[in-house]
PDB file of N, CA and C in Angstrom:
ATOM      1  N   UNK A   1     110.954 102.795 101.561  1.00  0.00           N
ATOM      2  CA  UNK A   1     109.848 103.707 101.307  1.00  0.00           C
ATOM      3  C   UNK A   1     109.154 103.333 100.005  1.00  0.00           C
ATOM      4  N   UNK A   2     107.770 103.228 100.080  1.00  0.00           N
ATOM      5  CA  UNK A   2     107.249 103.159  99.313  1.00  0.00           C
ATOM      6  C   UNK A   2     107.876 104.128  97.814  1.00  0.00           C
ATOM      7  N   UNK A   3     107.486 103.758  96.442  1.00  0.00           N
ATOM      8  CA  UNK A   3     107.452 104.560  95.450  1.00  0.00           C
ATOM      9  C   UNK A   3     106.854 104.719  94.766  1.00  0.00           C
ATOM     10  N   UNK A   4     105.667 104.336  94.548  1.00  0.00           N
ATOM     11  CA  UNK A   4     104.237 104.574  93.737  1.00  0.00           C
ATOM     12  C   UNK A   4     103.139 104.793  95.323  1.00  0.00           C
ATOM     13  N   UNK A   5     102.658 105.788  94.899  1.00  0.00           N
ATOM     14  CA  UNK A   5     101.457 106.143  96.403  1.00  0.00           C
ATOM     15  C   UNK A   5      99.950 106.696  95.645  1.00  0.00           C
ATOM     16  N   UNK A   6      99.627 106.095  95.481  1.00  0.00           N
ATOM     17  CA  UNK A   6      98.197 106.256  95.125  1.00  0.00           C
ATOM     18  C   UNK A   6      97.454 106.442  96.323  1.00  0.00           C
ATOM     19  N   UNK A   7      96.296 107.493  95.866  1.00  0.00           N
ATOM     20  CA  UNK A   7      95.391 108.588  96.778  1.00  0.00           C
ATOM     21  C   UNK A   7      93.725 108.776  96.224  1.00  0.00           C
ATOM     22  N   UNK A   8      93.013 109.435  96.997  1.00  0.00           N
ATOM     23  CA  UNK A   8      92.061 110.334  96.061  1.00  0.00           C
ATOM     24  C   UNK A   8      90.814 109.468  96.352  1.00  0.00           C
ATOM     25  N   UNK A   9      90.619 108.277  96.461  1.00  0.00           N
ATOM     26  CA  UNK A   9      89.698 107.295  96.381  1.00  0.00           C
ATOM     27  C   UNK A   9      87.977 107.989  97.588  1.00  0.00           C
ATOM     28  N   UNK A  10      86.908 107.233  97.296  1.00  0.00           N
ATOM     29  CA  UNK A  10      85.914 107.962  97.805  1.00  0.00           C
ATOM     30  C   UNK A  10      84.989 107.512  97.168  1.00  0.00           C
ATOM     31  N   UNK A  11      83.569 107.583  98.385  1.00  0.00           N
ATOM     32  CA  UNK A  11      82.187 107.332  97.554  1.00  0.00           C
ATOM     33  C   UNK A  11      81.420 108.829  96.742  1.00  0.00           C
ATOM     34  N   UNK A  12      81.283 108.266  95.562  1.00  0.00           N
ATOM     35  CA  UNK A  12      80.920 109.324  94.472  1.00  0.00           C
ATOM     36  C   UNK A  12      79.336 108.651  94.027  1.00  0.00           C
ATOM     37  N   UNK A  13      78.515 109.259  93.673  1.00  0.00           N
ATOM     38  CA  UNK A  13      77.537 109.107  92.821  1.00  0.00           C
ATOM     39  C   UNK A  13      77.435 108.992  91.417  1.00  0.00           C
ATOM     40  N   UNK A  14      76.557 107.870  90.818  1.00  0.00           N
ATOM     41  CA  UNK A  14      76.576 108.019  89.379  1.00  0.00           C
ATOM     42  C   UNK A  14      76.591 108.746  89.095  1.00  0.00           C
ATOM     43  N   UNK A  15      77.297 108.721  87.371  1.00  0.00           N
ATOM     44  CA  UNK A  15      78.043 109.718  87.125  1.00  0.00           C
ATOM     45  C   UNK A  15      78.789 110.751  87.335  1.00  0.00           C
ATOM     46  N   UNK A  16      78.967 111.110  88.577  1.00  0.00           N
ATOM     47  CA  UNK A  16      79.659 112.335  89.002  1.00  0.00           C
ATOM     48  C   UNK A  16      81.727 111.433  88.337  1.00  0.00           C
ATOM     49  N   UNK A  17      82.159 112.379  88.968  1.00  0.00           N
ATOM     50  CA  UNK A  17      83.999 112.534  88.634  1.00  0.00           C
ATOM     51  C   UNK A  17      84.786 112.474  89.835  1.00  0.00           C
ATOM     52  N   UNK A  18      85.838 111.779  89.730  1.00  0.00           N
ATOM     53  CA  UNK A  18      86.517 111.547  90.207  1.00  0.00           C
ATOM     54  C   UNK A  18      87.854 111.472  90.252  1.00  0.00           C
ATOM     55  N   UNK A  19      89.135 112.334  90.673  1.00  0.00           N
ATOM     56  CA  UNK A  19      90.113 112.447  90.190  1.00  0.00           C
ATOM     57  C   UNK A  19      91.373 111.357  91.153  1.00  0.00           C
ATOM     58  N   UNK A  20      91.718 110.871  90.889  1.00  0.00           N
ATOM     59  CA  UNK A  20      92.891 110.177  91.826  1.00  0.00           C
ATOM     60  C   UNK A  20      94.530 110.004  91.330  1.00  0.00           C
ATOM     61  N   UNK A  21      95.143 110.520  92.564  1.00  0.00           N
ATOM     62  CA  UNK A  21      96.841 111.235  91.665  1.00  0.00           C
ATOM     63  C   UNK A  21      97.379 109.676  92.223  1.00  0.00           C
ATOM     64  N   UNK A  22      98.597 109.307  91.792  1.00  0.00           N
ATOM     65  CA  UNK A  22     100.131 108.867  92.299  1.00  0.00           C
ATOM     66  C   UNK A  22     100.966 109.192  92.227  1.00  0.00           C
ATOM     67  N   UNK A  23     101.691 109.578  93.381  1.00  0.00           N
ATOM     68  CA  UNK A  23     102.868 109.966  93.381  1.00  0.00           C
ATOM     69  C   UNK A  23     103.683 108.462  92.713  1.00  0.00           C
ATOM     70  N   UNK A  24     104.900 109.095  91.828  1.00  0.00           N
ATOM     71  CA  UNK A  24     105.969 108.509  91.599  1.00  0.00           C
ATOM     72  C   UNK A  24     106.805 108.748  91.994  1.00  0.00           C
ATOM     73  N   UNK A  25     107.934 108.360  92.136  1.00  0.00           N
ATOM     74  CA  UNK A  25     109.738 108.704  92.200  1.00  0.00           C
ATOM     75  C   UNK A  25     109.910 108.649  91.294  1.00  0.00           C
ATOM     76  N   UNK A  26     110.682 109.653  90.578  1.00  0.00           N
ATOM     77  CA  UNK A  26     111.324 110.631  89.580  1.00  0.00           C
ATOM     78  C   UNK A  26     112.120 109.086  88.983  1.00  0.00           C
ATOM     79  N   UNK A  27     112.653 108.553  89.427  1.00  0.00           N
ATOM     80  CA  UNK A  27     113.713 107.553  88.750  1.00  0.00           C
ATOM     81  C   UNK A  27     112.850 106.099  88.319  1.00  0.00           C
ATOM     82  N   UNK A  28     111.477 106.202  88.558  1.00  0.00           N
ATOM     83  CA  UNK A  28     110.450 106.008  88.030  1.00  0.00           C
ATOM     84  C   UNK A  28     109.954 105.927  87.211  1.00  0.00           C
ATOM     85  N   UNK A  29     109.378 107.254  87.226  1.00  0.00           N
ATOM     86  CA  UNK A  29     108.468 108.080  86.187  1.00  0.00           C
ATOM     87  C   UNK A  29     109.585 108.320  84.981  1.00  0.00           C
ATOM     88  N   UNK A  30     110.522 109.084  85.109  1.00  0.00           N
ATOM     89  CA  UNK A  30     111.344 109.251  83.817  1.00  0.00           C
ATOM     90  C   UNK A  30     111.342 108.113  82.706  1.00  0.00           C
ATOM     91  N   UNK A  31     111.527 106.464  83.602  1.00  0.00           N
ATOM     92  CA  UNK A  31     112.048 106.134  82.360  1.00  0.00           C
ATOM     93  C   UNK A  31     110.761 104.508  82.321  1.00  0.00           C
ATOM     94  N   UNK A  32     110.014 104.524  82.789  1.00  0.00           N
ATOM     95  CA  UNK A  32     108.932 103.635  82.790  1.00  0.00           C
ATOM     96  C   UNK A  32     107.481 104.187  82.368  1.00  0.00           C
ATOM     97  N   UNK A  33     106.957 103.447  81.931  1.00  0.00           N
ATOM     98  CA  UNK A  33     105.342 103.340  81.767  1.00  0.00           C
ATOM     99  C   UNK A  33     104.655 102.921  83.129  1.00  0.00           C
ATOM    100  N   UNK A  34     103.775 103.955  83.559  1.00  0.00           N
ATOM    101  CA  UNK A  34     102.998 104.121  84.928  1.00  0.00           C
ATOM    102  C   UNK A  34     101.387 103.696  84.242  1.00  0.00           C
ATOM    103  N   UNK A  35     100.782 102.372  84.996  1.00  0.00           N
ATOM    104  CA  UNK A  35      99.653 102.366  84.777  1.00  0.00           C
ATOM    105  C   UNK A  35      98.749 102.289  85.732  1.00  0.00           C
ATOM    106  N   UNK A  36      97.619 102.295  85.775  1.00  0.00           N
ATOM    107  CA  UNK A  36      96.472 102.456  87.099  1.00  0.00           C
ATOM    108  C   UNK A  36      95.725 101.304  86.386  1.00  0.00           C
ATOM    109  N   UNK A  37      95.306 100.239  87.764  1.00  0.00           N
ATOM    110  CA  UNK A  37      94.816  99.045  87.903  1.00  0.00           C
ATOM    111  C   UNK A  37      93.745  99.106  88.777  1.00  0.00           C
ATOM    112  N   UNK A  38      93.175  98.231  88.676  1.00  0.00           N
ATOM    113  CA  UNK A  38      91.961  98.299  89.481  1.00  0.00           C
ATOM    114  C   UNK A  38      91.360  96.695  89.891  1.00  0.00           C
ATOM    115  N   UNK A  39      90.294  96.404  91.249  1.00  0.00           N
ATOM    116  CA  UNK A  39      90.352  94.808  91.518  1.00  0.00           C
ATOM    117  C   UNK A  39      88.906  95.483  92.166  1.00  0.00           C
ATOM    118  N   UNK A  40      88.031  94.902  91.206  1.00  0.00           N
ATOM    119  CA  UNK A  40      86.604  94.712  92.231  1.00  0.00           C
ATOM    120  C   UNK A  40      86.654  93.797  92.804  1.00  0.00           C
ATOM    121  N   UNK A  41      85.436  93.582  93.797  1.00  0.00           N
ATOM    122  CA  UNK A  41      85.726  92.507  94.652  1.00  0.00           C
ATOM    123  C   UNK A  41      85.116  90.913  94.089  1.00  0.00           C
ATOM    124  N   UNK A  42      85.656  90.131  94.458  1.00  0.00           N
ATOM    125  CA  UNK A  42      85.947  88.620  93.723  1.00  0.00           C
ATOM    126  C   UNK A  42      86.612  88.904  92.621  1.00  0.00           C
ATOM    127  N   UNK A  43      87.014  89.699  91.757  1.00  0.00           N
ATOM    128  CA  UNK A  43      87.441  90.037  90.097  1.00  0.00           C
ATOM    129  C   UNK A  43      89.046  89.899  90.299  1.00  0.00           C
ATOM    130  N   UNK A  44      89.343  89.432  89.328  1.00  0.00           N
ATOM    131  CA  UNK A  44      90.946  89.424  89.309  1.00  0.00           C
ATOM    132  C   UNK A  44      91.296  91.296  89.157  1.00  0.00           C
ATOM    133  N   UNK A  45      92.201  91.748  89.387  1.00  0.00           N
ATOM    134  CA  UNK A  45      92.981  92.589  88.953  1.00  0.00           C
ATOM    135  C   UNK A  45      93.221  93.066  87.672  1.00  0.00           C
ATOM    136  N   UNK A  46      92.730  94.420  87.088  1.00  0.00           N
ATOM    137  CA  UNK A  46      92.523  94.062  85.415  1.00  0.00           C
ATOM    138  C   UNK A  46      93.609  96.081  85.424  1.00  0.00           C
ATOM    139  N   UNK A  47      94.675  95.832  84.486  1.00  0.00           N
ATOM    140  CA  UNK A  47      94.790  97.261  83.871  1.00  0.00           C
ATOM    141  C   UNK A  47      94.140  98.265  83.209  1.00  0.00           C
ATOM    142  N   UNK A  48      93.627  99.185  83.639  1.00  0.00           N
ATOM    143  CA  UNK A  48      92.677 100.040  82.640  1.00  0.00           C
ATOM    144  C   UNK A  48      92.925 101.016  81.904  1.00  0.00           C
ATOM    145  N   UNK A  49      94.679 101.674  82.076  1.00  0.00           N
ATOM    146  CA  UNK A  49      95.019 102.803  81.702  1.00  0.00           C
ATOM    147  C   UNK A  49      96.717 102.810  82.428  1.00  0.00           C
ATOM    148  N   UNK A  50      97.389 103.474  80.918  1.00  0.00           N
ATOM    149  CA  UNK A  50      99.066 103.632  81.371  1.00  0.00           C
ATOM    150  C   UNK A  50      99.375 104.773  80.415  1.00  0.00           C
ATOM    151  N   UNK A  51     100.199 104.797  80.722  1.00  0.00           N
ATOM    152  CA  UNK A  51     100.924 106.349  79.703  1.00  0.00           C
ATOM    153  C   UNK A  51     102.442 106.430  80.595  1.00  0.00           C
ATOM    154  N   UNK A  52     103.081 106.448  78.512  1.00  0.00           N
ATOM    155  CA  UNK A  52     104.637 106.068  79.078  1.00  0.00           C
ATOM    156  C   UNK A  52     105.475 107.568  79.437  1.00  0.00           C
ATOM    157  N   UNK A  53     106.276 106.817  79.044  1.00  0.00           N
ATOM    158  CA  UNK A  53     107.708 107.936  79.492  1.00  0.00           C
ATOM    159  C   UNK A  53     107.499 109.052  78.214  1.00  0.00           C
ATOM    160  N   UNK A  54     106.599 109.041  77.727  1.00  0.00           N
ATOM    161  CA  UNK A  54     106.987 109.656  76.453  1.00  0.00           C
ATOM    162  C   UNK A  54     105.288 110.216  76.467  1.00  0.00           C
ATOM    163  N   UNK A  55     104.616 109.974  77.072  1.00  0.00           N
ATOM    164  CA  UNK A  55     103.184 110.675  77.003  1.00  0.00           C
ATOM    165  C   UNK A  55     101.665 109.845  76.081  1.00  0.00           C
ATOM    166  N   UNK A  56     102.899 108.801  75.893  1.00  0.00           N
ATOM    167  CA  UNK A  56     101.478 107.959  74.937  1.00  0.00           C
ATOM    168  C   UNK A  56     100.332 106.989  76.227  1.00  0.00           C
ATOM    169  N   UNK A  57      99.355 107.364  75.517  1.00  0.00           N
ATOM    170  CA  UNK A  57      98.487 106.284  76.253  1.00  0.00           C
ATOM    171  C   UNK A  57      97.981 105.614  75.978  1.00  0.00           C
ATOM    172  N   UNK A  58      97.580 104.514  76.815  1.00  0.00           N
ATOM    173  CA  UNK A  58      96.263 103.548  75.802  1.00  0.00           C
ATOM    174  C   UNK A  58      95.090 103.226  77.575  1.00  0.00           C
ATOM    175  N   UNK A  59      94.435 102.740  77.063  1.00  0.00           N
ATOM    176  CA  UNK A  59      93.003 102.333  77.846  1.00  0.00           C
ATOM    177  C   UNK A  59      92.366 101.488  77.773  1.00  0.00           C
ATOM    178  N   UNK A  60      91.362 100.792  78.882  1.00  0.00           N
ATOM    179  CA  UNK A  60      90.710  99.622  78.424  1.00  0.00           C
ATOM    180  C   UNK A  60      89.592 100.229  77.605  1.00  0.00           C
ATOM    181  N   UNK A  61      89.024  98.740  77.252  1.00  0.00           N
ATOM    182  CA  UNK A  61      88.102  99.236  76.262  1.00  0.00           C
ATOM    183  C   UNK A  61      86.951  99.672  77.705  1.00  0.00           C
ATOM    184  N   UNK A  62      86.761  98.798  78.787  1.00  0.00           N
ATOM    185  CA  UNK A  62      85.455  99.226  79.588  1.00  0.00           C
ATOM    186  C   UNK A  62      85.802 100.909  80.215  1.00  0.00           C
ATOM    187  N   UNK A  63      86.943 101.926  80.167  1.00  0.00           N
ATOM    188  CA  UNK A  63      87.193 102.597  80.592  1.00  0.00           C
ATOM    189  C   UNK A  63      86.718 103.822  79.237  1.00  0.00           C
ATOM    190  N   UNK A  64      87.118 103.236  78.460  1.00  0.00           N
ATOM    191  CA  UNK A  64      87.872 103.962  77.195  1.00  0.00           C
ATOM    192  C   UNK A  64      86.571 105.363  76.490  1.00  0.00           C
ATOM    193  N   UNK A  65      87.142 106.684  76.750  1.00  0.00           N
ATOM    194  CA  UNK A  65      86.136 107.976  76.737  1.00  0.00           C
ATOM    195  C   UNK A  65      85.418 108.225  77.838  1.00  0.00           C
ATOM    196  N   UNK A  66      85.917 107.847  79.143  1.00  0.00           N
ATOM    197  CA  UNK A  66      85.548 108.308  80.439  1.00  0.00           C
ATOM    198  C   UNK A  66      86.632 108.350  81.098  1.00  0.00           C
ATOM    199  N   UNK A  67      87.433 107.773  81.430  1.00  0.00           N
ATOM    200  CA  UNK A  67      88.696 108.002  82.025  1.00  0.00           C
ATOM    201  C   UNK A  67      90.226 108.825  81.138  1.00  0.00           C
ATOM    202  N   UNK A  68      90.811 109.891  81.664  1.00  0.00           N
ATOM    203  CA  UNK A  68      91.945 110.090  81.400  1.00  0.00           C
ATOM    204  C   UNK A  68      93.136 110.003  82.169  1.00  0.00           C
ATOM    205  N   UNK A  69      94.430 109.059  82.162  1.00  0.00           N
ATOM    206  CA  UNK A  69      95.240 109.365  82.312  1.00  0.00           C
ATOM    207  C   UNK A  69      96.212 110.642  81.884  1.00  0.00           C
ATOM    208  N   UNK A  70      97.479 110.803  82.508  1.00  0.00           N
ATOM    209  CA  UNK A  70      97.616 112.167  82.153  1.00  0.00           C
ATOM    210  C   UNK A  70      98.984 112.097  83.277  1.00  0.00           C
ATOM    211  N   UNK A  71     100.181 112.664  83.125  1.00  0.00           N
ATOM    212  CA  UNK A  71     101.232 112.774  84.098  1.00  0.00           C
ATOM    213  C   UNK A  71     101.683 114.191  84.352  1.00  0.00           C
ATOM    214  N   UNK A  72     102.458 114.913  85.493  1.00  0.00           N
ATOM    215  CA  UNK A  72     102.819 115.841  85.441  1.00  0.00           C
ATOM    216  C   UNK A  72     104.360 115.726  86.244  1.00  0.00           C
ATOM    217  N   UNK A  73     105.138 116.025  85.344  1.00  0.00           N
ATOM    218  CA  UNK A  73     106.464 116.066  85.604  1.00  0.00           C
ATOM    219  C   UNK A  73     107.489 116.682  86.250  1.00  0.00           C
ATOM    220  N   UNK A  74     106.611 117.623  87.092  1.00  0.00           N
ATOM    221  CA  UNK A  74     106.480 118.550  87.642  1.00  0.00           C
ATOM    222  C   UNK A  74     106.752 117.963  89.427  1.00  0.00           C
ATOM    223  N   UNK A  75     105.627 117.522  89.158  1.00  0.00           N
ATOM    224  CA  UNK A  75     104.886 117.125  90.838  1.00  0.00           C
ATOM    225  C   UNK A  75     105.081 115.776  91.132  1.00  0.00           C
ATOM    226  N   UNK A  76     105.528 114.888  89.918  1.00  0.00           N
ATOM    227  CA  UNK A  76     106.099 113.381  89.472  1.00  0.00           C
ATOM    228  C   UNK A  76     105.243 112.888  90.257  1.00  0.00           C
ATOM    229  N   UNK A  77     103.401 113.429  89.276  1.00  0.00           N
ATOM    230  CA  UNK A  77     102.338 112.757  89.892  1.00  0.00           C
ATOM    231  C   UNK A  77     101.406 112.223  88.961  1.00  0.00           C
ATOM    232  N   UNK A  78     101.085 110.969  88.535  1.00  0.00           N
ATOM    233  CA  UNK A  78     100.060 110.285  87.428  1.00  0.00           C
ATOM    234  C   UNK A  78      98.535 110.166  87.985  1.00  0.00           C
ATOM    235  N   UNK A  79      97.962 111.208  87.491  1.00  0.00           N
ATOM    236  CA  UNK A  79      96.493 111.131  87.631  1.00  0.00           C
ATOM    237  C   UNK A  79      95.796 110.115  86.829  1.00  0.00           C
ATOM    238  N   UNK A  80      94.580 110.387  87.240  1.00  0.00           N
ATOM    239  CA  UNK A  80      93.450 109.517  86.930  1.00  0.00           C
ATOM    240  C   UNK A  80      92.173 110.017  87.252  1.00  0.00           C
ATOM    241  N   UNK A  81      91.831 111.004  85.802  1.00  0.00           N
ATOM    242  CA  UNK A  81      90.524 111.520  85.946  1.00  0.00           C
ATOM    243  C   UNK A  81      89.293 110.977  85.714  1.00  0.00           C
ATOM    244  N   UNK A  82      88.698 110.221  86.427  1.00  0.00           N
ATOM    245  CA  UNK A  82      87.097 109.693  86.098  1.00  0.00           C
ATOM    246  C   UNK A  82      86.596 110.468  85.994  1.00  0.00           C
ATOM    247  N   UNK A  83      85.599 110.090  84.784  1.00  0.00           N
ATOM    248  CA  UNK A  83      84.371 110.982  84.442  1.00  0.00           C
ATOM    249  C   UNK A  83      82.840 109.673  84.268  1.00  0.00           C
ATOM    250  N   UNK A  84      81.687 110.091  84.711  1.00  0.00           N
ATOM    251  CA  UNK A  84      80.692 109.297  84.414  1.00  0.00           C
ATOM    252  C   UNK A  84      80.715 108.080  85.062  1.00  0.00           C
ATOM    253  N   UNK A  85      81.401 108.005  86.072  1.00  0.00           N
ATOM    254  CA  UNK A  85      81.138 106.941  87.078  1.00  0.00           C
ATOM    255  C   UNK A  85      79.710 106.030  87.256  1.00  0.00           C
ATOM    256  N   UNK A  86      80.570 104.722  87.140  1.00  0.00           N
ATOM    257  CA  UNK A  86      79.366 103.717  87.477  1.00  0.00           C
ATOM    258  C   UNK A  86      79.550 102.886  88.250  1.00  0.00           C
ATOM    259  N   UNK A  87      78.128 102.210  88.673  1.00  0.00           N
ATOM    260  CA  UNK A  87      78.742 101.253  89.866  1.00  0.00           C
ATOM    261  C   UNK A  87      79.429 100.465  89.049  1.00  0.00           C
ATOM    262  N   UNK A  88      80.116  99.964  88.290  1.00  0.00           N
ATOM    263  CA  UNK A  88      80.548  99.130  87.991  1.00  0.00           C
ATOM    264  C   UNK A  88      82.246  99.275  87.999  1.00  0.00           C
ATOM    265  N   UNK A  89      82.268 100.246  88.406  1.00  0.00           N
ATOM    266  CA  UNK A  89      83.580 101.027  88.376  1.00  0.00           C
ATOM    267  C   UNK A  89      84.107 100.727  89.409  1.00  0.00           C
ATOM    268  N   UNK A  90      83.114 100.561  90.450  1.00  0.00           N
ATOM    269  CA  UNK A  90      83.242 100.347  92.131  1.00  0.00           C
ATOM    270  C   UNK A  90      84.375  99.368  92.066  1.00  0.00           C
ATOM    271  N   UNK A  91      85.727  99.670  92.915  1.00  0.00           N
ATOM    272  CA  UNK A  91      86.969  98.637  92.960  1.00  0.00           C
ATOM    273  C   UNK A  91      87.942  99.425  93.146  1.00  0.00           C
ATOM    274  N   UNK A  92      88.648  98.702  94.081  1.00  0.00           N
ATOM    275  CA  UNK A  92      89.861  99.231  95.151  1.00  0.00           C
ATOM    276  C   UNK A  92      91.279  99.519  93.360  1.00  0.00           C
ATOM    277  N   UNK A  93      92.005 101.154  93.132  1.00  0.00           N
ATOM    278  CA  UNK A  93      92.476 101.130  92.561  1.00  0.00           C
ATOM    279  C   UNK A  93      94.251 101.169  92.924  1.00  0.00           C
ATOM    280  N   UNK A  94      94.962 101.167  92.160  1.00  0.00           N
ATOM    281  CA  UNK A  94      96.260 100.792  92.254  1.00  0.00           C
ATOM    282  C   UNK A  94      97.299 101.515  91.109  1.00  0.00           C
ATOM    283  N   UNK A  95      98.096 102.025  91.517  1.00  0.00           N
ATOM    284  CA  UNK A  95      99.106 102.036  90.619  1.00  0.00           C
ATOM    285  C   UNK A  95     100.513 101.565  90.894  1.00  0.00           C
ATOM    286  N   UNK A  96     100.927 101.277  89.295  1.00  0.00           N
ATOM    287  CA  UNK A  96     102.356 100.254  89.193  1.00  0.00           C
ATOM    288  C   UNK A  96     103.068 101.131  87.757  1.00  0.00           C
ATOM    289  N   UNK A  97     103.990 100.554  88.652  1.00  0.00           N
ATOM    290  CA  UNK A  97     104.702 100.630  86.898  1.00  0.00           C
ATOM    291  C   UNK A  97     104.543  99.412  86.064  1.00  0.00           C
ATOM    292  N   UNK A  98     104.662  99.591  84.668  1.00  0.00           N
ATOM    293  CA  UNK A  98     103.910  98.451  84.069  1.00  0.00           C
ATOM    294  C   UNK A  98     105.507  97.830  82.861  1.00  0.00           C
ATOM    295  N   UNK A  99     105.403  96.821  83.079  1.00  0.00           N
ATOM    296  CA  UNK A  99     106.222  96.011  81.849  1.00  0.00           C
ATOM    297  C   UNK A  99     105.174  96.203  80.617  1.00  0.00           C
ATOM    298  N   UNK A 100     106.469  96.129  79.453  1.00  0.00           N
ATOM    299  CA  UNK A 100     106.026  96.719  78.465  1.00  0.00           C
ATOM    300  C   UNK A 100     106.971  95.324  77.685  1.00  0.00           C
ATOM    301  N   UNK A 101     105.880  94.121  76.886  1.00  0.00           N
ATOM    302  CA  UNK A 101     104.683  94.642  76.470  1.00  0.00           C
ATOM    303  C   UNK A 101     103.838  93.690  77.294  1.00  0.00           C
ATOM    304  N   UNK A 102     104.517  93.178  78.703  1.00  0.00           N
ATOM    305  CA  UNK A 102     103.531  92.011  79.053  1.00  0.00           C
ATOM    306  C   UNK A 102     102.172  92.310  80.044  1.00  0.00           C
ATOM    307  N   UNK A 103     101.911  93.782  80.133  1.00  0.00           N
ATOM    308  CA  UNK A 103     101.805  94.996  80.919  1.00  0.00           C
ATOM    309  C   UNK A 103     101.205  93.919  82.360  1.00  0.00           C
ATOM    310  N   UNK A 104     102.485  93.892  83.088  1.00  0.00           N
ATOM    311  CA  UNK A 104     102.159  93.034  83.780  1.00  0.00           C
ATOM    312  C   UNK A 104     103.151  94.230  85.639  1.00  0.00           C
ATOM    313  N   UNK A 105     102.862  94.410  86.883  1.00  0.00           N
ATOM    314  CA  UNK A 105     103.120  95.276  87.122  1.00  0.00           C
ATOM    315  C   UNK A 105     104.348  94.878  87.897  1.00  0.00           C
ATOM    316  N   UNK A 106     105.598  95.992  87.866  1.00  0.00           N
ATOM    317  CA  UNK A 106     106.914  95.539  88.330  1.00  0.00           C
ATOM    318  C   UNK A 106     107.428  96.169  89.576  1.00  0.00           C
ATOM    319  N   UNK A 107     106.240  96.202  90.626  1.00  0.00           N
ATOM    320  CA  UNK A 107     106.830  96.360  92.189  1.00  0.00           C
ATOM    321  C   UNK A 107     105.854  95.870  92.770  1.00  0.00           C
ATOM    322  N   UNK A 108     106.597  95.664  94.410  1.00  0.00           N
ATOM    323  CA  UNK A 108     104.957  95.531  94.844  1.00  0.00           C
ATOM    324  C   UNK A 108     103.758  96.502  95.201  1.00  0.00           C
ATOM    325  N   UNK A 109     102.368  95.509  95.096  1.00  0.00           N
ATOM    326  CA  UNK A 109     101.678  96.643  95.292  1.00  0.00           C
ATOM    327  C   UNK A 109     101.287  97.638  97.004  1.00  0.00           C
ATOM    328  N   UNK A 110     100.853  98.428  96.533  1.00  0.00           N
ATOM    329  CA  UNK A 110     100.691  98.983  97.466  1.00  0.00           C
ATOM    330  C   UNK A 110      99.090  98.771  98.266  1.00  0.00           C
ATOM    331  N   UNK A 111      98.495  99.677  99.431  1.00  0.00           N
ATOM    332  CA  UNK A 111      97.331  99.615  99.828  1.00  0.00           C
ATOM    333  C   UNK A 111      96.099  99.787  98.378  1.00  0.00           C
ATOM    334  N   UNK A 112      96.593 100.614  97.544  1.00  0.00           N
ATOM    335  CA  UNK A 112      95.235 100.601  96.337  1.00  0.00           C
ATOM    336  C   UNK A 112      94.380 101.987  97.734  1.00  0.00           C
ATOM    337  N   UNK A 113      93.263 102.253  96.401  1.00  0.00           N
ATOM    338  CA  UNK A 113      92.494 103.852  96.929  1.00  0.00           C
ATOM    339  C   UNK A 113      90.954 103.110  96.433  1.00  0.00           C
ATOM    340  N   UNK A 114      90.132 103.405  97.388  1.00  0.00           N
ATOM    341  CA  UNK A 114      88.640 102.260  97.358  1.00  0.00           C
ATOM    342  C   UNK A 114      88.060 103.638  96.582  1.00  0.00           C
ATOM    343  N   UNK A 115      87.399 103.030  95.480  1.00  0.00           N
ATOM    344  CA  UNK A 115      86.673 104.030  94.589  1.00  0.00           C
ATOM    345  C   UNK A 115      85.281 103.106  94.978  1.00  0.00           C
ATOM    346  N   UNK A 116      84.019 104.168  95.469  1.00  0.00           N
ATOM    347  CA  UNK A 116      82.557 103.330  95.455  1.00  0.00           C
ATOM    348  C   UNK A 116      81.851 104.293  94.943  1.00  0.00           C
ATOM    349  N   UNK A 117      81.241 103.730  93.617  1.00  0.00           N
ATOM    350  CA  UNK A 117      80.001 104.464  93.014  1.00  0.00           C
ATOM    351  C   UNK A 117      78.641 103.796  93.449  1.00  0.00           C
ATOM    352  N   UNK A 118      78.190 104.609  94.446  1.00  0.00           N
ATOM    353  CA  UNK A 118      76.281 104.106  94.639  1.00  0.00           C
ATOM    354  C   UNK A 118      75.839 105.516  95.165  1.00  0.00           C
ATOM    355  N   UNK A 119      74.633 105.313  94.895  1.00  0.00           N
ATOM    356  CA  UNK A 119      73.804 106.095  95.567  1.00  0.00           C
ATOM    357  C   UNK A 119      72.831 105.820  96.750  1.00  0.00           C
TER     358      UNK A 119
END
């Protein structure tokens, strides 16, 4: 069974928001750093956002004051709130757990959630 399940994906309009969860497994989430990736099309695969076991985060710089990561420990589910969507944003997203510090991702991936910003 899968253990990272990323969801939520959808065509949105500039700027509008966009929220997209992953489920984790608890034996997971407790003791790893969960990050959300993203692959436009022809583009390599680039990390844009993680937050560890401990609540710290960091971000890319092309993300960075529009997107929040954010976990709930609860529902052992890692969101991903877009805000201000652009087409440029447009790209199938993903979450992994991430090696720390090569933030490079340590399962395989899954289907990814198609985020399209146009109008």
């Amino acid at each position: 069974q899968a253990q990272l399940v990323e969801s939520g994906g959808g065509l949105v309009q500039p700027g509008g928001p966009l929220r997209l969860p992953c489920v984790v497994s608890r034996s997971i989430s407790r003791f790893n750093t969960i990050g959300w990736y993203r692959q436009a099309p022809g583009k390599q695969r680039d990390l844009v956002a993680t937050i560890s076991s401990g609540g710290s985060t960091i971000y890319a710089d092309s993300v960075k004051g529009r997107f929040t990561i954010s976990r709930d420990n609860v529902e052992n589910t890692v969101f991903l709130q877009m805000n201000s969507l652009q087409p440029a944003d447009t790209a199938v997203y993903y979450c992994n757990a991430v090696k720390i510090p090569d933030r490079t991702p340590l399962f395989r991936w899954g289907q990814g959630t198609q985020v399209t910003v146009s109008s």
